[in-house]
Protein backbone atom coordinates (compact mmCIF):
# COMPACT_ATOMS: atom_id res chain seq x y z
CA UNK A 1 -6.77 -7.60 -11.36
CA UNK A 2 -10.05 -7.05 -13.59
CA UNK A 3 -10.84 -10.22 -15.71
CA UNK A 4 -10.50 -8.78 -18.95
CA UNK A 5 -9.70 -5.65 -21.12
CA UNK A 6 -7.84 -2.87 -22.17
CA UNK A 7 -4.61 -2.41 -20.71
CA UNK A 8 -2.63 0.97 -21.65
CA UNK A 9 0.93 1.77 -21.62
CA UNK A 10 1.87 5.26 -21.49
CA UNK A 11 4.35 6.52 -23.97
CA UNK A 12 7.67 7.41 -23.74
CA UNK A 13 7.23 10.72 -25.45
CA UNK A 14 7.75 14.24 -23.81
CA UNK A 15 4.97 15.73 -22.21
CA UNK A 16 4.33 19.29 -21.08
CA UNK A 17 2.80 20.06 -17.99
CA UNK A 18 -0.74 18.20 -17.72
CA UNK A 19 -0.42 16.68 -20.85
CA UNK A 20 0.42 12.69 -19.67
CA UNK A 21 -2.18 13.22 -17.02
CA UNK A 22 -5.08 14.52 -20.01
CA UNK A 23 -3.43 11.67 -22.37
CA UNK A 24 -4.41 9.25 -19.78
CA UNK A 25 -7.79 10.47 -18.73
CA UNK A 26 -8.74 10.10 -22.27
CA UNK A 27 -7.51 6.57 -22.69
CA UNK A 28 -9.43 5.18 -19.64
CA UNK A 29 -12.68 7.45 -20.36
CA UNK A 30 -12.41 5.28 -23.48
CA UNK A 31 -12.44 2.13 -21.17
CA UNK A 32 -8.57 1.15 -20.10
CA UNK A 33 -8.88 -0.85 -17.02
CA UNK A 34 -5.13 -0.97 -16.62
CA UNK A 35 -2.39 1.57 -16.83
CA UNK A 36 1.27 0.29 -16.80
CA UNK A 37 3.40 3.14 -16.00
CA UNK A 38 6.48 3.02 -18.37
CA UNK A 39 8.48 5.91 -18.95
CA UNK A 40 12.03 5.38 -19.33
CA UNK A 41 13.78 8.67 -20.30
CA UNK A 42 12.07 10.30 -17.40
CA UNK A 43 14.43 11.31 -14.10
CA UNK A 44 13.39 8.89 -10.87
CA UNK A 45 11.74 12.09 -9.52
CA UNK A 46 9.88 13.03 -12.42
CA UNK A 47 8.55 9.22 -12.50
CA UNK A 48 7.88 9.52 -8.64
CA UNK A 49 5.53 13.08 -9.45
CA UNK A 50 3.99 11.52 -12.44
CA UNK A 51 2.71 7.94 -10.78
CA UNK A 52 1.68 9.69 -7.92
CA UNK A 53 -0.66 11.97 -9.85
CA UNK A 54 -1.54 9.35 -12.22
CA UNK A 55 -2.71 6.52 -9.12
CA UNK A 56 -5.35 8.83 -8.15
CA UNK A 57 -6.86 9.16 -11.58
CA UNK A 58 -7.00 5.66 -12.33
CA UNK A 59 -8.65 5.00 -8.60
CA UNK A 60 -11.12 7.56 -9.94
CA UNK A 61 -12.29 5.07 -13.03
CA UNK A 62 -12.04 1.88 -11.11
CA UNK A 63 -8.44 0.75 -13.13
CA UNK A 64 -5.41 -0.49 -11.54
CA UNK A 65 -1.99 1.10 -11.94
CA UNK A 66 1.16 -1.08 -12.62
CA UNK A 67 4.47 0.33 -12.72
CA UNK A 68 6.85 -0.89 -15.22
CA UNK A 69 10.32 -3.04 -14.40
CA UNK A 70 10.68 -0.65 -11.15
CA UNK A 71 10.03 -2.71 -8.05
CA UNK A 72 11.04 0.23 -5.21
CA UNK A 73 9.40 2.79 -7.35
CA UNK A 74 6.16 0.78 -7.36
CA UNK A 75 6.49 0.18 -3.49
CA UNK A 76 6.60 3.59 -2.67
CA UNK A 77 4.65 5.05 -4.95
CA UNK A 78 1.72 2.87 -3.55
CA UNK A 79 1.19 1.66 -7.23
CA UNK A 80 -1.31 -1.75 -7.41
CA UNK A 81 1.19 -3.87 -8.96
CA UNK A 82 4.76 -4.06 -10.86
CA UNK A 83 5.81 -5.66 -14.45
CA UNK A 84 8.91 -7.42 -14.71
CA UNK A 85 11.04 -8.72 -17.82
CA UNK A 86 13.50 -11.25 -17.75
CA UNK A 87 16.35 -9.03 -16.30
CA UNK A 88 14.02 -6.67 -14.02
CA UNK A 89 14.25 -8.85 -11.27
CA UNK A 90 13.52 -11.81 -8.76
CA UNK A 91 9.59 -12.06 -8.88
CA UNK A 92 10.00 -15.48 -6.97
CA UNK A 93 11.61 -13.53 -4.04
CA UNK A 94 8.39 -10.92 -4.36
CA UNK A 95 5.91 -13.55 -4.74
CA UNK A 96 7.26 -15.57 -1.34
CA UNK A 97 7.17 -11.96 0.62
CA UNK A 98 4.43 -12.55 3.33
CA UNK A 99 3.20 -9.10 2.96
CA UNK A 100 3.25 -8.98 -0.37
CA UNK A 101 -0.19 -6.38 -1.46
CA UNK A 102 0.69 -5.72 -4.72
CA UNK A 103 0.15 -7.62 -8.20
CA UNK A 104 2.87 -8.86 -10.18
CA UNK A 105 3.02 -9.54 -13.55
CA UNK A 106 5.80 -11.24 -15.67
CA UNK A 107 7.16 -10.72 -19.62
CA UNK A 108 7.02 -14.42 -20.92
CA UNK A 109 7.94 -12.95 -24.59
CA UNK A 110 7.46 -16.27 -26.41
CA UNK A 111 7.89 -19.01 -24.04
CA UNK A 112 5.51 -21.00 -22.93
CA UNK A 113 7.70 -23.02 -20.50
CA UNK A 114 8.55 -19.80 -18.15
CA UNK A 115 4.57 -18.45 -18.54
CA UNK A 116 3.87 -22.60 -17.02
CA UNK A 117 6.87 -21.52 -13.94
CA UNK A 118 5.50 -18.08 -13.43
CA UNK A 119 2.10 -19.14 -13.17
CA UNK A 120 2.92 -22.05 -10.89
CA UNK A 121 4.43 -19.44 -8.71
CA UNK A 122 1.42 -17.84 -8.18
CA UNK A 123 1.73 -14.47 -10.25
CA UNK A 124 -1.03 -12.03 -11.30
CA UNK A 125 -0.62 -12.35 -15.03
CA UNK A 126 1.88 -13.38 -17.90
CA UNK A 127 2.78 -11.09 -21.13
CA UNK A 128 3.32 -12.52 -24.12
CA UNK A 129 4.67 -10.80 -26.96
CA UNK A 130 4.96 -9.40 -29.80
CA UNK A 131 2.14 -10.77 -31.28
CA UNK A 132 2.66 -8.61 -34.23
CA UNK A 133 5.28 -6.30 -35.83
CA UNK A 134 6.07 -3.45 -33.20
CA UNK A 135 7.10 -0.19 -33.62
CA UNK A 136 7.82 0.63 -29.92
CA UNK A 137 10.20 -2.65 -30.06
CA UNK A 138 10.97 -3.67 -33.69
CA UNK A 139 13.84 -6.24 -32.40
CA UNK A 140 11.35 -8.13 -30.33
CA UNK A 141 10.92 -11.66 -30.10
CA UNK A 142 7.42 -12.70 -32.41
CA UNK A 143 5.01 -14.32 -30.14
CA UNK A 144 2.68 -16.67 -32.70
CA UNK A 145 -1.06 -17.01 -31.63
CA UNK A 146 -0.60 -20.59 -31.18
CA UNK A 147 1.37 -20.17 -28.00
CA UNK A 148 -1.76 -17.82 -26.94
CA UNK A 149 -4.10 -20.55 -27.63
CA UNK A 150 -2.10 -23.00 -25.59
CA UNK A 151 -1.64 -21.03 -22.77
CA UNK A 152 -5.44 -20.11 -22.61
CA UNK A 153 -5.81 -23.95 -22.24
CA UNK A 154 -3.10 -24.94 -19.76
CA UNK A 155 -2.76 -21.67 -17.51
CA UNK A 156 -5.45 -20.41 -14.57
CA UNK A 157 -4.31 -16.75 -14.79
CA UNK A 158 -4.89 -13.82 -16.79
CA UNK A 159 -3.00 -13.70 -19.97
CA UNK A 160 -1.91 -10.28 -21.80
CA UNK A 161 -0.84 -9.86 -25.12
CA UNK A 162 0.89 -7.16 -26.46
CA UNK A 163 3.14 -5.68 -29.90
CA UNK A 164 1.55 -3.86 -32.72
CA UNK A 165 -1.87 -4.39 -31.50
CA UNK A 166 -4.18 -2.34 -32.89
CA UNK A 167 -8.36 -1.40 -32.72
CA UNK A 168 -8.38 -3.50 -36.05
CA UNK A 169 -6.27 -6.91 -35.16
CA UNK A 170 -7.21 -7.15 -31.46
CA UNK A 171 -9.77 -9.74 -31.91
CA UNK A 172 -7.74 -11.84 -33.72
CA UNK A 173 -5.52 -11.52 -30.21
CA UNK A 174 -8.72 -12.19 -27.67
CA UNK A 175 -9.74 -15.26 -30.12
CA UNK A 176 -5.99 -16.78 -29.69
CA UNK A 177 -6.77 -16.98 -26.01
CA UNK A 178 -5.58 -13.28 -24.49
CA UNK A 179 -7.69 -11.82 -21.54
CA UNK A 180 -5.94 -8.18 -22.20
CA UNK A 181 -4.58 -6.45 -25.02
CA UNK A 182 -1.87 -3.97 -24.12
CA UNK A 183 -1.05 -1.05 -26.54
CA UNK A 184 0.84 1.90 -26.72
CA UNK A 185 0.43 3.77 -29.87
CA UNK A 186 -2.98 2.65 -31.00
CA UNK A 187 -3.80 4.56 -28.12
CA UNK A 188 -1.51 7.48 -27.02
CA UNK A 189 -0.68 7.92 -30.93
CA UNK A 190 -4.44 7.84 -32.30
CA UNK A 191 -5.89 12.10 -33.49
CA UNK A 192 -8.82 10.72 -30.43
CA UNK A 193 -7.42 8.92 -27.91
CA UNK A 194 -10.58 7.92 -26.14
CA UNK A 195 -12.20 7.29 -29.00
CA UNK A 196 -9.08 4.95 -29.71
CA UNK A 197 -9.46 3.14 -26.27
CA UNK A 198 -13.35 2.68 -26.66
CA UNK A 199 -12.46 1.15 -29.88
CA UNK A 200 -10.31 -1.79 -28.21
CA UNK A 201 -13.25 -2.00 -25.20
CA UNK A 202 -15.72 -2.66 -27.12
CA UNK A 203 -13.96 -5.71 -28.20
CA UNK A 204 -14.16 -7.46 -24.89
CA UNK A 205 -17.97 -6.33 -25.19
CA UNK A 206 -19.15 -7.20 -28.01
């Protein structure tokens, strides 16, 4: 797992041939060092086709690939890591597996009482959100900044936030205490995508 940065989520729009795989060159030419793969209105095979092209690519710029709420998919798509939510799930059963090689990361929505268990555990990273209003997930639980801050004091693994993050509110998200910002459309939905993505780097930069 990189220490900090960018981490991208692809959309769940239709693509035409190429297109995801462009879309996603763009975003970490901008500077995304991590890809989760979530796509959920995709058929198993199509998701199987698109992580396997997608793995290489991110290899290619140095990011890691995680594959969203899909444990077998990740395993044998040879993806670096999965992301589970609260019903996805055992991650304690994954963590204990003794040849466990891939990362796992955990939704901790707004609690920091199941981030303190899942990093006790030993996983890879903890999500909190939605930091802000989403679009992609207008029903979600609001995350406030002060449960960022306290994490960032109490917990010894990366922490990513995510929810209506955009270029222009992210630092208010990396002073709270996050090590990532994850996005969707203030990446995949910006006119320049990379341009988007560089715009969120340079904030773990600067």
């Amino acid at each position: 797992m990189p220490a900090k940065g960018l981490y991208a989520i692809t959309p769940d729009r239709p693509y035409g041939k190429g297109e995801l795989l462009s879309a996603t060159a763009s975003a970490l030419r901008g500077g995304a060092v991590v890809l989760q793969y979530r796509r959920k209105t995709v058929t198993p095979e199509e998701a199987r086709r698109e992580i396997e092209d997608l793995l290489p690519l991110c290899e290619k710029h140095g990011a890691i690939l995680i594959v969203n709420d899909d444990i077998q998919l990740a395993l044998i798509t040879g993806a670096h890591g999965v992301h589970l939510g609260r019903e996805d799930g055992d991650y304690q059963q994954l963590l204990s597996a003794p040849d466990r090689r891939f990362l796992i990361g955990i939704s901790c929505y707004d609690s920091l009482a199941s981030a303190r268990t899942a990093a006790a555990s030993g996983v890879d990273y903890v999500a909190f959100g939605s930091v802000f209003p989403s679009s992609t997930k207008p029903a979600a639980v609001q995350c406030p900044h002060a449960v960022l801050r306290a994490a960032r004091q109490e917990l010894h693994c990366p922490i990513v936030a995510i929810g209506g993050i955009t270029p222009d509110n992210a630092k208010q998200v990396v002073d709270a205490g996050a090590h990532f910002v994850a996005a969707i459309d203030g990446i995949f939905a910006a006119p320049d995508i990379e341009e988007s993505a560089a715009r969120y780097a340079r904030i773990f930069t600067s």
